[in-house]
Protein backbone atom coordinates (compact mmCIF):
# COMPACT_ATOMS: atom_id res chain seq x y z
CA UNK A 1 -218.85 139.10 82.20
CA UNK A 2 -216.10 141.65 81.49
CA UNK A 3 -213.28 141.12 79.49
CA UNK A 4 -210.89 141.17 82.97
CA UNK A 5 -212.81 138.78 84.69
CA UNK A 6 -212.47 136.31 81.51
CA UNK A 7 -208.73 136.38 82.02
CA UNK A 8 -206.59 134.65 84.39
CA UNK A 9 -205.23 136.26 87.33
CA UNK A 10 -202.09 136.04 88.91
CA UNK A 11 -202.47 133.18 91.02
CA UNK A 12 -204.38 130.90 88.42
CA UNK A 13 -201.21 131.32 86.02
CA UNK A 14 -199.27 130.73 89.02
CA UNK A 15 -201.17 127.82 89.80
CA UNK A 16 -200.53 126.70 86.13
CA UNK A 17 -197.20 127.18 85.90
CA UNK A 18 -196.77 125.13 88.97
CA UNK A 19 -198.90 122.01 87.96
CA UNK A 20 -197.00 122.12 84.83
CA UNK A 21 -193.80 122.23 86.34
CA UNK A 22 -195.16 119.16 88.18
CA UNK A 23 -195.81 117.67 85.33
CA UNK A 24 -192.28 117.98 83.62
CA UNK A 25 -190.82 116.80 86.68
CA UNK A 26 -193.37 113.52 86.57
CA UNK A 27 -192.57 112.64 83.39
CA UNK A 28 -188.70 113.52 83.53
CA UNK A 29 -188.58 110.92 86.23
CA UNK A 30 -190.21 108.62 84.36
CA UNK A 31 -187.74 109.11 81.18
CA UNK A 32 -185.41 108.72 83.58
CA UNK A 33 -186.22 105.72 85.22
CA UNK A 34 -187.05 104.11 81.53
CA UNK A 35 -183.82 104.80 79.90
CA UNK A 36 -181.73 102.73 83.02
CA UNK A 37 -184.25 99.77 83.03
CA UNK A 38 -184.10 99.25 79.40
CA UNK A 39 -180.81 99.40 79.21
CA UNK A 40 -179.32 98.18 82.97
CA UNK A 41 -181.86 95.38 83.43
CA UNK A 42 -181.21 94.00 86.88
CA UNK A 43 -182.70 90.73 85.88
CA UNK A 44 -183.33 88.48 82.95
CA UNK A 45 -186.92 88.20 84.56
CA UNK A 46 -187.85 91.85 84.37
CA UNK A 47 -186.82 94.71 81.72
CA UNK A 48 -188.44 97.09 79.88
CA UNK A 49 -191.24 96.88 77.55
CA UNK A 50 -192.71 100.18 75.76
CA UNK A 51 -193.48 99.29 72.60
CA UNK A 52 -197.01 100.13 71.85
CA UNK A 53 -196.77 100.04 68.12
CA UNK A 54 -193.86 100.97 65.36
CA UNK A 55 -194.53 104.55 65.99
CA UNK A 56 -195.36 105.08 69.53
CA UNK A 57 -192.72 103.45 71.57
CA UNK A 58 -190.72 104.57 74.01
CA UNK A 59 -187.47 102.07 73.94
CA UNK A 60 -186.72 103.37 70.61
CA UNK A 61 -185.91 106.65 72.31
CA UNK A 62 -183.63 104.61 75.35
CA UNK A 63 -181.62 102.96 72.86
CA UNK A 64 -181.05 106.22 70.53
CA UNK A 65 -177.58 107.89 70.87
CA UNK A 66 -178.71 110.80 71.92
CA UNK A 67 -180.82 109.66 75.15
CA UNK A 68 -177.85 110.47 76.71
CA UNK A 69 -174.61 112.31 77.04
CA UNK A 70 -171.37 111.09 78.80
CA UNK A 71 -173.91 108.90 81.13
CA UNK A 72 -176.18 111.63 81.91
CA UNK A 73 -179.77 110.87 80.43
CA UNK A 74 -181.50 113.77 78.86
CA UNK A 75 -184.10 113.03 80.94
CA UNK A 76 -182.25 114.70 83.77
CA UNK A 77 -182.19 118.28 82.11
CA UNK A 78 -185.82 117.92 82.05
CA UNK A 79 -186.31 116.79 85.48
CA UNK A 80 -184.19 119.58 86.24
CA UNK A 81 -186.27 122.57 84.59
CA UNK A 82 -189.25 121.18 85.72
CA UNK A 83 -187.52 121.53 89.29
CA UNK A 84 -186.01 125.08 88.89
CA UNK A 85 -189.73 126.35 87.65
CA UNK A 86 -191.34 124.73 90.25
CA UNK A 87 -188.95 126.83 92.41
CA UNK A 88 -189.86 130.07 90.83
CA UNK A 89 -193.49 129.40 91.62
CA UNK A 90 -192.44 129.04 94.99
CA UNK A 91 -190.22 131.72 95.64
CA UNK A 92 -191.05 134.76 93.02
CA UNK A 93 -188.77 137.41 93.44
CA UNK A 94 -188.11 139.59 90.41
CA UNK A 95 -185.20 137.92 89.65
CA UNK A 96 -186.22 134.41 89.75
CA UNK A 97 -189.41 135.08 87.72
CA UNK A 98 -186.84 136.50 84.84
CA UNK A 99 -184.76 133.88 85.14
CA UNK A 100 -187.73 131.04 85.02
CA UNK A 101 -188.85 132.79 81.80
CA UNK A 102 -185.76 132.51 79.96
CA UNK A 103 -185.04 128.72 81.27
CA UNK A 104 -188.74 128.15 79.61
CA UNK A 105 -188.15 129.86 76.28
CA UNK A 106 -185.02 127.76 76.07
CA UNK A 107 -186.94 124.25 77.04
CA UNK A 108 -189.92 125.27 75.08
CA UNK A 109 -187.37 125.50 71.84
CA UNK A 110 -184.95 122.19 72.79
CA UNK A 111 -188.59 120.38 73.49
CA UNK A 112 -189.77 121.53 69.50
CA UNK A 113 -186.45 120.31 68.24
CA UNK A 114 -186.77 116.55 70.28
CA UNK A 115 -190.28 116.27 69.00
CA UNK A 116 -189.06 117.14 65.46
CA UNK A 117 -185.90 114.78 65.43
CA UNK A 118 -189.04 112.01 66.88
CA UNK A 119 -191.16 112.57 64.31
CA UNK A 120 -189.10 113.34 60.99
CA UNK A 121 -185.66 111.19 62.23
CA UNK A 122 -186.85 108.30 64.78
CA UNK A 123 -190.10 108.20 62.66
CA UNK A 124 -191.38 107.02 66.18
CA UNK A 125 -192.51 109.05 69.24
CA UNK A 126 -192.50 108.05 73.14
CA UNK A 127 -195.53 108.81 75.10
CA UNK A 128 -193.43 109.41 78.48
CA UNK A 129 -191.52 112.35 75.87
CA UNK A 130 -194.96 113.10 74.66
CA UNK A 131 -196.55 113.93 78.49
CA UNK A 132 -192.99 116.08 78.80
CA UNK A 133 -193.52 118.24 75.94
CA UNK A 134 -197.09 118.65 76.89
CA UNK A 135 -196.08 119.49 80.34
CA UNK A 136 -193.53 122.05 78.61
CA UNK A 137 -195.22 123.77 76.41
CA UNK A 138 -197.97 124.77 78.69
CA UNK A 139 -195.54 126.02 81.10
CA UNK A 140 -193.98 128.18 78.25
CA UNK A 141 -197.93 128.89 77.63
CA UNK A 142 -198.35 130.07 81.44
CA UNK A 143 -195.41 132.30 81.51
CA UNK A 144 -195.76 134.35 78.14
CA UNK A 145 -199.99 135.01 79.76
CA UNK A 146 -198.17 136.34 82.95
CA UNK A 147 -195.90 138.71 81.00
CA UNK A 148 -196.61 142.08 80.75
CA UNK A 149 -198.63 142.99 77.18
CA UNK A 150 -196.53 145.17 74.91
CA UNK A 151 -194.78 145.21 71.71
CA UNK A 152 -191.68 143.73 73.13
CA UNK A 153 -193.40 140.97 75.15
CA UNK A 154 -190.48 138.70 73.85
CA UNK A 155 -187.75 141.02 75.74
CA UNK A 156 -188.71 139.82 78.89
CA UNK A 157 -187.76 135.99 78.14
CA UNK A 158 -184.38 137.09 77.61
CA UNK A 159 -183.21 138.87 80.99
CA UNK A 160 -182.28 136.31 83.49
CA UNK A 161 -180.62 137.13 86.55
CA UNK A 162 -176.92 136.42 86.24
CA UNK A 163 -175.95 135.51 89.84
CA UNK A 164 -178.89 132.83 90.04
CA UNK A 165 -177.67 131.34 86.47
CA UNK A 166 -174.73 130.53 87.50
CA UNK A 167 -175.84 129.44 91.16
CA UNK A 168 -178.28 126.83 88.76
CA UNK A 169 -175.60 126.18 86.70
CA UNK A 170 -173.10 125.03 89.86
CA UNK A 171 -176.30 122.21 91.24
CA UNK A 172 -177.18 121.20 87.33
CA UNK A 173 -173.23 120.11 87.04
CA UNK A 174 -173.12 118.59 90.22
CA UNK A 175 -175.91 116.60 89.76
CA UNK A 176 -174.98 115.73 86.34
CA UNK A 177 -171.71 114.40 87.94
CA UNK A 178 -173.97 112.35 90.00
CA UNK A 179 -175.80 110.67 87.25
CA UNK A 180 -172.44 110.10 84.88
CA UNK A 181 -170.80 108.06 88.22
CA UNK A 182 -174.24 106.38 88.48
CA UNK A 183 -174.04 105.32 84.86
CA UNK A 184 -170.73 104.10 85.05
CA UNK A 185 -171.39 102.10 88.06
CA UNK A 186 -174.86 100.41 86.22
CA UNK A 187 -172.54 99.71 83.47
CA UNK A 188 -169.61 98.26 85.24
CA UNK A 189 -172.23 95.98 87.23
CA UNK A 190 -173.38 94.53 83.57
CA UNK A 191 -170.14 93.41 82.81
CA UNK A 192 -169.67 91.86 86.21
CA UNK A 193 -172.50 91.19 89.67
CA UNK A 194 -175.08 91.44 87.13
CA UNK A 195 -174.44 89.48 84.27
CA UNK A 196 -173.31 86.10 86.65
CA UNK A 197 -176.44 86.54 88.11
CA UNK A 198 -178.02 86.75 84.59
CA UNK A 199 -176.32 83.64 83.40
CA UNK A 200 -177.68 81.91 86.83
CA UNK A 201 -181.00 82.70 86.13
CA UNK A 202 -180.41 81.48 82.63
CA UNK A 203 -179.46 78.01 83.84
CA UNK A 204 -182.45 77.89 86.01
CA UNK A 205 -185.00 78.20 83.33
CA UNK A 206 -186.75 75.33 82.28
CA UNK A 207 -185.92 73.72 78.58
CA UNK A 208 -188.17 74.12 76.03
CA UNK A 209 -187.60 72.10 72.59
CA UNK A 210 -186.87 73.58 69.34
CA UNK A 211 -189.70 74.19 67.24
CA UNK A 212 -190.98 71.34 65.13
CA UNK A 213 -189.96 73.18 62.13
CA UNK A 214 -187.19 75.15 61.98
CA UNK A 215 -187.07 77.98 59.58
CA UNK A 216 -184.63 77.33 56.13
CA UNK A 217 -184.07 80.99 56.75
CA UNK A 218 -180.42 81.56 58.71
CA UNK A 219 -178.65 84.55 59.40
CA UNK A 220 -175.47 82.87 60.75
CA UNK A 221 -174.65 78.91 60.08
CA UNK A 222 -172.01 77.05 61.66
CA UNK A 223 -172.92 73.61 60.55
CA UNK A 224 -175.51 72.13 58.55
CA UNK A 225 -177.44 70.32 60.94
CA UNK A 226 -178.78 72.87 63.19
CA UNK A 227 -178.50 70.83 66.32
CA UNK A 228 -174.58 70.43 65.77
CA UNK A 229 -173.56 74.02 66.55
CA UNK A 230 -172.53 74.90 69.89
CA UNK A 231 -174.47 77.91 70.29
CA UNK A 232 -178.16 77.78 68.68
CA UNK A 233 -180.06 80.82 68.54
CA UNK A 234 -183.95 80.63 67.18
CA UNK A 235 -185.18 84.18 66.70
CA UNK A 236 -188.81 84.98 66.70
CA UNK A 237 -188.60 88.45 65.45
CA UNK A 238 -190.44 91.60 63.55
CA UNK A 239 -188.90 93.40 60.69
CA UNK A 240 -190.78 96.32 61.91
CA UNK A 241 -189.82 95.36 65.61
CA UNK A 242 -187.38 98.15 67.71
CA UNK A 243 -186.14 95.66 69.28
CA UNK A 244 -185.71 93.25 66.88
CA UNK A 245 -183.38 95.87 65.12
CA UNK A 246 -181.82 96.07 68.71
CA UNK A 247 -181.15 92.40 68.81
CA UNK A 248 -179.82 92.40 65.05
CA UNK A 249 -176.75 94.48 66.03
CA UNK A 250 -176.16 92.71 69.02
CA UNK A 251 -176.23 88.92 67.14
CA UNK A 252 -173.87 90.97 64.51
CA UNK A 253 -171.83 91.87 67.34
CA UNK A 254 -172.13 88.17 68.40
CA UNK A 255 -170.69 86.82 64.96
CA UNK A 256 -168.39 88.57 64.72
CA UNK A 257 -166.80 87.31 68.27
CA UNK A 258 -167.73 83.84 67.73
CA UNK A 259 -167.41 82.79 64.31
CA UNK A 260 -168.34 79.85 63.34
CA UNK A 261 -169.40 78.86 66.65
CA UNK A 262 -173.06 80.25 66.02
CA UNK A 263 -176.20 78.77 64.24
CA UNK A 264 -179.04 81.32 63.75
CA UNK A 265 -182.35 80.63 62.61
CA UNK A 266 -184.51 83.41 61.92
CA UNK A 267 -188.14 82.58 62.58
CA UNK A 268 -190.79 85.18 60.88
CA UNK A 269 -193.12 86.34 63.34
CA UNK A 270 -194.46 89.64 61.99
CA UNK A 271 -197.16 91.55 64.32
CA UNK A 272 -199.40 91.99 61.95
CA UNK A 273 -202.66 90.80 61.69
CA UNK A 274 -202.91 90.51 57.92
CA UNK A 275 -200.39 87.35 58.53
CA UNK A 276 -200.14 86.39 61.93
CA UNK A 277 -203.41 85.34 64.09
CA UNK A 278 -201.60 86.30 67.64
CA UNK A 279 -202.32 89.60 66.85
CA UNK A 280 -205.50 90.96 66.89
CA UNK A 281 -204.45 94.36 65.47
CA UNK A 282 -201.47 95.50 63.01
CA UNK A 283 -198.96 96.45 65.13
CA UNK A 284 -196.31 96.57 62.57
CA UNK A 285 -198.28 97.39 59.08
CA UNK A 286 -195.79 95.57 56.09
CA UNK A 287 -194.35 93.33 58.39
CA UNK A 288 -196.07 90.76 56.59
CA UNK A 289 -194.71 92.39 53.27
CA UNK A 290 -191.15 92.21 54.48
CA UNK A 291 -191.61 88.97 55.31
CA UNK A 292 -192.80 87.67 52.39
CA UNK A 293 -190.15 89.69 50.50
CA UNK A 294 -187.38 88.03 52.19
CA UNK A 295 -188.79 84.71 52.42
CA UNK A 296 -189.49 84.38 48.16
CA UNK A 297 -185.70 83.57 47.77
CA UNK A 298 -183.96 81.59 49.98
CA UNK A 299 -180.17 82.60 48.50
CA UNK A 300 -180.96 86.22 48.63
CA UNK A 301 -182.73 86.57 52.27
CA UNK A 302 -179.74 87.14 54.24
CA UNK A 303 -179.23 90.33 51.99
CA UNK A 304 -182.67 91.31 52.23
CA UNK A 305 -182.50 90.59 56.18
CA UNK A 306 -180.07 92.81 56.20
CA UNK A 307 -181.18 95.63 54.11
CA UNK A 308 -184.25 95.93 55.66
CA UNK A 309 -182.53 96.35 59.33
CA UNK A 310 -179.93 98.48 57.74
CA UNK A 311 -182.98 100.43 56.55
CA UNK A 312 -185.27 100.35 59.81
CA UNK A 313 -187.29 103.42 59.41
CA UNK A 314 -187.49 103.57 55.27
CA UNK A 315 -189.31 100.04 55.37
CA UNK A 316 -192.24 101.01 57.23
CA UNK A 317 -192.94 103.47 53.70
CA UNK A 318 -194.71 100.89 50.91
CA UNK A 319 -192.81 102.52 47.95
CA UNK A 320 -189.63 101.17 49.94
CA UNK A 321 -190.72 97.53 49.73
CA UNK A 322 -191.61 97.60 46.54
CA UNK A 323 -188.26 99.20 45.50
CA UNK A 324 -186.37 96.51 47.62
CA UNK A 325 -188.45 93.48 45.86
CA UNK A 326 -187.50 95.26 42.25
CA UNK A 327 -183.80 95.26 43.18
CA UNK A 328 -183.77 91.67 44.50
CA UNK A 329 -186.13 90.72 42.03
CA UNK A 330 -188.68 88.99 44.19
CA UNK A 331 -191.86 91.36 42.78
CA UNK A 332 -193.51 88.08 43.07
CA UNK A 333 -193.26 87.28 46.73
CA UNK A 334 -196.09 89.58 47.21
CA UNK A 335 -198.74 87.37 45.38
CA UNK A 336 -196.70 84.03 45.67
CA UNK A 337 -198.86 81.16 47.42
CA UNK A 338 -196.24 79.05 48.79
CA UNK A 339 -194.06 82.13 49.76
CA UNK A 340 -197.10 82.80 52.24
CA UNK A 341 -197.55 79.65 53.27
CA UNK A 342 -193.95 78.74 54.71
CA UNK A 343 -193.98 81.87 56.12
CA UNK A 344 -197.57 81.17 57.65
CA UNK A 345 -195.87 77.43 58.87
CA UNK A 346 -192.97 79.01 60.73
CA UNK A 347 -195.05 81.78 62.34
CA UNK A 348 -197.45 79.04 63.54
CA UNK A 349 -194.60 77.11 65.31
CA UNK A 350 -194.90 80.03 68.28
CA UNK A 351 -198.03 78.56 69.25
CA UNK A 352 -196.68 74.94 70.35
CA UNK A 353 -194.90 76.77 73.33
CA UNK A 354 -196.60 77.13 76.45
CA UNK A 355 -198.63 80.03 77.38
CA UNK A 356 -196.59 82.98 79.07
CA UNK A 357 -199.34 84.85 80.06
CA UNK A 358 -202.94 84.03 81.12
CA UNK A 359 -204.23 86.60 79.20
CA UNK A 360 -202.99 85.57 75.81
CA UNK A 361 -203.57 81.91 73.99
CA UNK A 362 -200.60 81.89 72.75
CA UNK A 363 -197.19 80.84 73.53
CA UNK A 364 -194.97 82.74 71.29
CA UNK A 365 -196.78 86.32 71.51
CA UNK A 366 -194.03 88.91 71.07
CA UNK A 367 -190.76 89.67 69.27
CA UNK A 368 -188.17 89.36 69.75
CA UNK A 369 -188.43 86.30 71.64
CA UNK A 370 -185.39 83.94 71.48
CA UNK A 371 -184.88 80.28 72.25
CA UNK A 372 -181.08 79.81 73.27
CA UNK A 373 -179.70 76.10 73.52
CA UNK A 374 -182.97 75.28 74.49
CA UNK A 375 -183.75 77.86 76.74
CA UNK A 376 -186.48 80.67 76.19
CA UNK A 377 -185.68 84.64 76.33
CA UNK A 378 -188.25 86.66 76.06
CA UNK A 379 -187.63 90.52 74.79
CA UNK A 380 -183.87 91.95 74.89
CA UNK A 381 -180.69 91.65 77.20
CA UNK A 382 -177.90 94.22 77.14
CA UNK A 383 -174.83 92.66 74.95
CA UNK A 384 -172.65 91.79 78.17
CA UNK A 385 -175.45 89.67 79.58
CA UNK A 386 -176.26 87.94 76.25
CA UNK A 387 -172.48 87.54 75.65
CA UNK A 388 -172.11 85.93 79.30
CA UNK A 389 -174.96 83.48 78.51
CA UNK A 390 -172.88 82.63 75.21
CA UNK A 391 -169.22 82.37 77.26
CA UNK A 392 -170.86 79.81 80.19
CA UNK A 393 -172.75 77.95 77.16
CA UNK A 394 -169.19 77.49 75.40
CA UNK A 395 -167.68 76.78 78.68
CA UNK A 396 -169.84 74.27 79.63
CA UNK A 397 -169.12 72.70 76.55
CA UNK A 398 -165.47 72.62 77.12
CA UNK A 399 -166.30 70.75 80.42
CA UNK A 400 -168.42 68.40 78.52
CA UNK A 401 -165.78 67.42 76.13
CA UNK A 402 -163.75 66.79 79.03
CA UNK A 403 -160.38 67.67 81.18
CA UNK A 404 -157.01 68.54 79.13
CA UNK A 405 -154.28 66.09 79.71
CA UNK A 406 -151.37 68.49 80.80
CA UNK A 407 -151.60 72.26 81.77
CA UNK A 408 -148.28 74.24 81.10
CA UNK A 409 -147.83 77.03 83.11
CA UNK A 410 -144.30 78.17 83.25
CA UNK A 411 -142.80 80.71 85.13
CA UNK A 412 -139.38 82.37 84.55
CA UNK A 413 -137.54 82.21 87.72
CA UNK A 414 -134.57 84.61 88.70
C-alpha cells in the first residue's frame, strides 16, 4: 500500500469533521438540557442526578458560576460551533471552510482551558463536558489533516471570512437573547407557578418519623428538644457530597432568614464503603475520615462542619484532614472506638426508612437526603422552592396557633 492510499481523502475528513460536529452538537444539547433541570426542576418528584463519584459528576459543573453568563449556558456556544461546522461540511465554499477553521482553533483552545479549570479548579470533571471536548478536539484533529502541508500550516486557521463572521455573529446574539429571556422566565416561574406547585406536592407526601436516634450533631438549634422547633430539618449528607455542599449554602441562606426558627440535625451518612454498608464501593474516599473528624468533639463540630464545606475540594487530599484534626486537635478521632461507633449508629438509622427503590435494600441510600417536619426530600431543591416549603410550614403554624383577635388596617382618607 502506498503512502497516499494510507491517508485520508477528502471526503473521509469531511466525513469526520461532520460526525464530529454531530457530536459537539449531541453533547451541547445535553449540557444544555442538564444545566436547566438541575437548576429549574419542574417538580419535587424529578431533578437532576449526575453524580457518579466526587470526581466525575456533572452537577458540580451546573451549579459552578461560570456554567453560565447573563442566563445563557455555556453549553449554547458549544451547541452553536458544533452547528456552524456542521454547516461548513455542508456547504464548503472557500470562505466557509476558512472561517470553520478559525471557529475550531478558537473552540479547540476555550475547550483546553474548561478541561483545565475541571481538572486543576473544580477538581471534578463532567462526562457530558468530557464527550464535548472529545467531540472537539477531533474536529480540530479533522481540519488541521485537511489543510494544506507547509511550513505555515497554522496561517490558514487564522483567515476567516469577514462578511460570514459577522453574519454568525448577528444569529449567535440572537439566539443568545433567546436563551437569557428563557432563563429569566425558568427563574421567575421558581419564585412563583413552580414553587406553589412544589409546596403542593410537599404536602402530599406521606410522613415518615424521625429517626430513632437523632444525631447530637446540629448545625442550627432553636430549642433544645428537637421536636419543639417549628421547622426541623434532618440532613443525611456527605462531606465529600456536591450536593451536600449545595445544600450547606442554601440551609446557611435559610438561617440566616429564619433565625431561631430552625432546628438542624446533621446525620453522617458518608458514601464510603470503609464506613457505611449502603455502599458497595467508595464513592467519596475520606468521607469516613471527615466524619470521624468532626464527630470526636461534639463543641468543636459545627467549626469543623464548616471548614470542611468552606474547604470542599482541599478535603478530598489526606494531608488536608490530617492538618484539620491537628488544628482542632481531634488527631484521635481517627483511631477512636466510640467516635466510630456513634457515627456507625447514626448512619445505620437510614436503613429503618422504607425502600425507595427496588433495586437497593436500603431506605436511606443517597445524600443529601432530607427529612423536613416529617416529610422526606430526596436530593436538592432550588432555594425558592425549599424556602416556599419553609414559608407554608411557618404559615401553617400560624393557623394552628389560631386566628388574631383584631386586624387593624387603617386607611388615611382625604
Amino acid at each position: 500500500m502506498s503512502d497516499s492510499q494510507a491517508l485520508p481523502t477528502g471526503r473521509d475528513l469531511s466525513l469526520g469533521i461532520a460526525l464530529s460536529s454531530l457530536g459537539m452538537i449531541i453533547f451541547a444539547l445535553l449540557t444544555i438540557n442538564h444545566f436547566f433541570a438541575a437548576n429549574f426542576p419542574e417538580t419535587i418528584f424529578k431533578g437532576s442526578f449526575c453524580d457518579f463519584s466526587a470526581f466525575f459528576n456533572c452537577d458540580s459543573s451546573a451549579y459552578s458560576s461560570l456554567t453560565h453568563f447573563f442566563g445563557v449556558p455555556l453549553g449554547y456556544l458549544g451547541l452553536a460551533a458544533g452547528l456552524f461546522l456542521l454547516l461548513g461540511v455542508i456547504f464548503p465554499s472557500t470562505a466557509m471552510k476558512k472561517t470553520i477553521r478559525t471557529l475550531a482553533l478558537v473552540n479547540f483552545l476555550g475547550v483546553i482551558a474548561l478541561f483545565l479549570y475541571s481538572l486543576l479548579g473544580q477538581k471534578s470533571l463532567c462526562l457530558l463536558c468530557l464527550g464535548y471536548y472529545l467531540s472537539s478536539w477531533l474536529a480540530f484533529l479533522f481540519l488541521w489533516r485537511e489543510t494544506p502541508s507547509d511550513r505555515a500550516k497554522l496561517k490558514y486557521f487564522f483567515s476567516p471570512s469577514l462578511k460570514i463572521t459577522g453574519v454568525a455573529l448577528v444569529f449567535l446574539l440572537w439566539g443568545a437573547y433567546g436563551y437569557h429571556q428563557y432563563f429569566q422566565a425558568k427563574t421567575a416561574a421558581q419564585r412563583g407557578g413552580v414553587a406553589a406547585k412544589v409546596v403542593r406536592e410537599f404536602y402530599s407526601l406521606e410522613k415518615v418519623p424521625n429517626p430513632s436516634f437523632i444525631s447530637p450533631f446540629w448545625t442550627a438549634k432553636a430549642t433544645e428538644n428537637f421536636e419543639e422547633a417549628p421547622i426541623r430539618i434532618v440532613e443525611y449528607a456527605d462531606f465529600l457530597c456536591p450536593d451536600c455542599l449545595y445544600l450547606f449554602y442554601q440551609l446557611e441562606q435559610l438561617k440566616k432568614e429564619y433565625p431561631g426558627q430552625l432546628n438542624i440535625a446533621f446525620q453522617f451518612f458518608p458514601l464510603e464503603a470503609k464506613c457505611n454498608q449502603v455502599v458497595d464501593k467508595d464513592f467519596h474516599p475520606g468521607a469516613c475520615e471527615l466524619s470521624y473528624i468532626a464527630a470526636y468533639d461534639p463543641q468543636k463540630f459545627l467549626a469543623i462542619h464548616n471548614e470542611i464545606f468552606l474547604n470542599f475540594k482541599k478535603a478530598r487530599q489526606p494531608e488536608w484532614r490530617r492538618k484539620l484534626a491537628k488544628k482542632y486537635g481531634v488527631e484521635k478521632a481517627l483511631t477512636d472506638e466510640a467516635t466510630h461507633q456513634l457515627v456507625a449508629k447514626i448512619i445505620n438509622t437510614g436503613a429503618e426508612y422504607e425502600k425507595t427503590s427496588a433495586r437497593y435494600a436500603h431506605g436511606i441510600r443517597s445524600t443529601p437526603t432530607m427529612i423536613i417536619n416529617n416529610r422526606m426530600i430526596i436530593g436538592t431543591l432550588p432555594y425558592p422552592h425549599l424556602k416556599a416549603i419553609v414559608e407554608a410550614l411557618l404559615e401553617e403554624q400560624a393557623a394552628q396557633e389560631g386566628p388574631q383577635r383584631f386586624l387593624e388596617n387603617w386607611v388615611k382618607r382625604k
